[in-house]
C-alpha atoms as a PDB file:
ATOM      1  CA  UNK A   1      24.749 -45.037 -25.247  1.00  0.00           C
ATOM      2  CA  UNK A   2      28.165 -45.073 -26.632  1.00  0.00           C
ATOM      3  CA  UNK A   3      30.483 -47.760 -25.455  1.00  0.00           C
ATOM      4  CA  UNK A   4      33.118 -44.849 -24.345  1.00  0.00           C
ATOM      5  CA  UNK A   5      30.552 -43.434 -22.019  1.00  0.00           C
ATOM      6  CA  UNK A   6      29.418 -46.961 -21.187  1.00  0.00           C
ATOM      7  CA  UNK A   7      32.774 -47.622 -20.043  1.00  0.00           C
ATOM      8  CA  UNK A   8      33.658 -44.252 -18.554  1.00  0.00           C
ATOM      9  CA  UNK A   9      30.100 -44.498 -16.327  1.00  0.00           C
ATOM     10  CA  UNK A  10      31.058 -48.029 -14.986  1.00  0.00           C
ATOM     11  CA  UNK A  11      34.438 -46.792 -14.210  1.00  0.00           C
ATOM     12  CA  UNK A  12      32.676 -43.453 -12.231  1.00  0.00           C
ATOM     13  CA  UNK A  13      30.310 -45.994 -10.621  1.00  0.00           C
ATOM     14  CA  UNK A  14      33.417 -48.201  -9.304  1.00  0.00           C
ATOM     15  CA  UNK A  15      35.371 -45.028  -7.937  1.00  0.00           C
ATOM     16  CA  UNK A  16      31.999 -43.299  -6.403  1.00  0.00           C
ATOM     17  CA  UNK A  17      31.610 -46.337  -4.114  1.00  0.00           C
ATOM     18  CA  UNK A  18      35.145 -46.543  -2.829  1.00  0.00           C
ATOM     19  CA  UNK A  19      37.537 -44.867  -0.825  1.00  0.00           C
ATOM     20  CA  UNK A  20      38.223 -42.026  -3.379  1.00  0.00           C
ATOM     21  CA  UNK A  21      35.003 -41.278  -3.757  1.00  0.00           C
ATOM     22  CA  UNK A  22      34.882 -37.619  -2.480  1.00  0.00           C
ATOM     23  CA  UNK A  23      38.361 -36.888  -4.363  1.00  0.00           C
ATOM     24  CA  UNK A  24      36.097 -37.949  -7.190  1.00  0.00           C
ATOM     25  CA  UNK A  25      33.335 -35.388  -6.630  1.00  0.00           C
ATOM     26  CA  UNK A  26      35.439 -32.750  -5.887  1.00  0.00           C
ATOM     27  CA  UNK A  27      37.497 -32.972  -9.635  1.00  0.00           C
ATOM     28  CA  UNK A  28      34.260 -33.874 -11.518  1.00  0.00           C
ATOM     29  CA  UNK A  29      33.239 -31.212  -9.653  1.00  0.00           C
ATOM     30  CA  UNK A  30      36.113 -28.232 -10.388  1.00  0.00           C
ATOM     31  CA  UNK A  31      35.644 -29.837 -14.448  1.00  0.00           C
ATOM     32  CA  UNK A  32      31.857 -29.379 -14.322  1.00  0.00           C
ATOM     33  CA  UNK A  33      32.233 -25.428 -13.427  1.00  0.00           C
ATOM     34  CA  UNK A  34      34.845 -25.011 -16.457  1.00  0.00           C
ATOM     35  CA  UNK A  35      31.936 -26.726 -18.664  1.00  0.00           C
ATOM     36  CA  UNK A  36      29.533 -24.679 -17.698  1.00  0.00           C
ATOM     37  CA  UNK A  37      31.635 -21.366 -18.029  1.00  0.00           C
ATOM     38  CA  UNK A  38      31.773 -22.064 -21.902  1.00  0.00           C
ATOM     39  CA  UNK A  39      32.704 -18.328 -22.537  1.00  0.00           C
ATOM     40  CA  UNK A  40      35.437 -18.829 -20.637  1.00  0.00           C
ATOM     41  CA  UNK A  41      36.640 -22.254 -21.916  1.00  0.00           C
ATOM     42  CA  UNK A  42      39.134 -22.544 -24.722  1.00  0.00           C
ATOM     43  CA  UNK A  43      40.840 -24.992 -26.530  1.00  0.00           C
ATOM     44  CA  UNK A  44      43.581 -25.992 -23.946  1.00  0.00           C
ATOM     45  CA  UNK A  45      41.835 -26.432 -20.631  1.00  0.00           C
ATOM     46  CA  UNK A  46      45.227 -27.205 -18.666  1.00  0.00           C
ATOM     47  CA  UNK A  47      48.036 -25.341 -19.519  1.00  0.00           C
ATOM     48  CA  UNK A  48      51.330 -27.064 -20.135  1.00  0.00           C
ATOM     49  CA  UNK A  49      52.520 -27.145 -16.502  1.00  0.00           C
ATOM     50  CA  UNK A  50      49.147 -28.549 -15.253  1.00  0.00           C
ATOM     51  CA  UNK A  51      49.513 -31.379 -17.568  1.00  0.00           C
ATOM     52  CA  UNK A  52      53.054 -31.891 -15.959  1.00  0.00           C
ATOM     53  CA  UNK A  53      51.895 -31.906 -12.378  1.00  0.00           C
ATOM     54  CA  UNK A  54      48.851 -34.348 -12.978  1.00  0.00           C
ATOM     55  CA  UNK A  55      51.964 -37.111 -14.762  1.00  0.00           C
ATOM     56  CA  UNK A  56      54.070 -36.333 -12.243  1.00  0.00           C
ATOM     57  CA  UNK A  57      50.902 -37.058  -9.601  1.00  0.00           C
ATOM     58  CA  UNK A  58      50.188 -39.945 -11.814  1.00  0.00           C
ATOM     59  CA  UNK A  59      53.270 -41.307 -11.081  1.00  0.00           C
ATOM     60  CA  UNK A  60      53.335 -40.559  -7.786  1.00  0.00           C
ATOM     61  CA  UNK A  61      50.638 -42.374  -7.322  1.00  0.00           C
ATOM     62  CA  UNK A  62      51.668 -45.893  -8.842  1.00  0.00           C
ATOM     63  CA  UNK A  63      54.908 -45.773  -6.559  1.00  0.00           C
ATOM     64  CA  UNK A  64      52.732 -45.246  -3.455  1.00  0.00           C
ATOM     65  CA  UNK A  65      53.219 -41.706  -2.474  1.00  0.00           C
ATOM     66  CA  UNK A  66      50.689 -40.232  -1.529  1.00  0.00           C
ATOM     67  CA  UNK A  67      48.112 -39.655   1.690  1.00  0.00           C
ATOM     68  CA  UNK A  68      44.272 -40.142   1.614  1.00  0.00           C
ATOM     69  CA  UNK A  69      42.134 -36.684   1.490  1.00  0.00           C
ATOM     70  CA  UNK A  70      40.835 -36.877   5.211  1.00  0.00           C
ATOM     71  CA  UNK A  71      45.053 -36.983   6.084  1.00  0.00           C
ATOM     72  CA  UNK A  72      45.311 -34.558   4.073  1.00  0.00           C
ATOM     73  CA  UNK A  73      42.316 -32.422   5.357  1.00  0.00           C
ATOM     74  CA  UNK A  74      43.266 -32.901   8.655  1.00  0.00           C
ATOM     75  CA  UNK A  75      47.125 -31.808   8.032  1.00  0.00           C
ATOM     76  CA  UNK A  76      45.681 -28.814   6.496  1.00  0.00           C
ATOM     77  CA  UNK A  77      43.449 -28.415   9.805  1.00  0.00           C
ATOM     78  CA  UNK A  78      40.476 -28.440   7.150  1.00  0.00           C
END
């Protein structure tokens, strides 16, 4: 195997078995359906906003904002 995909499976591994683990599934799963729907796929997945909500998420993130899924779930009354 390639070391990229070497390195991206131990990092999947790693994330699978902790607490983000069904965050994981569910955005490996939402990518997964736009692979498969090839005719519908073009060269720019994400449009420019969606690339500035994931950074802005991103940084979110390392500052500490944010809530676990079940919180959020149960907020949601999902």
């Amino acid at each position: 195997m390639e070391p990229a995909i070497d390195d991206l499976l131990v990092k999947i591994k790693t994330i699978a078995q902790g607490p983000n683990a069904e965050l994981l599934r569910k955005l490996v799963d939402v990518l997964y359906e736009q692979a498969e729907r090839k005719e519908e796929f073009d060269e720019e997945p994400f449009s420019a906003e969606d690339l500035t909500a994931i950074k802005e998420g991103e940084e979110a993130f390392k500052r500490g904002e944010f809530i676990s899924l079940e919180e959020y779930e149960k907020e949601r009354g999902l």
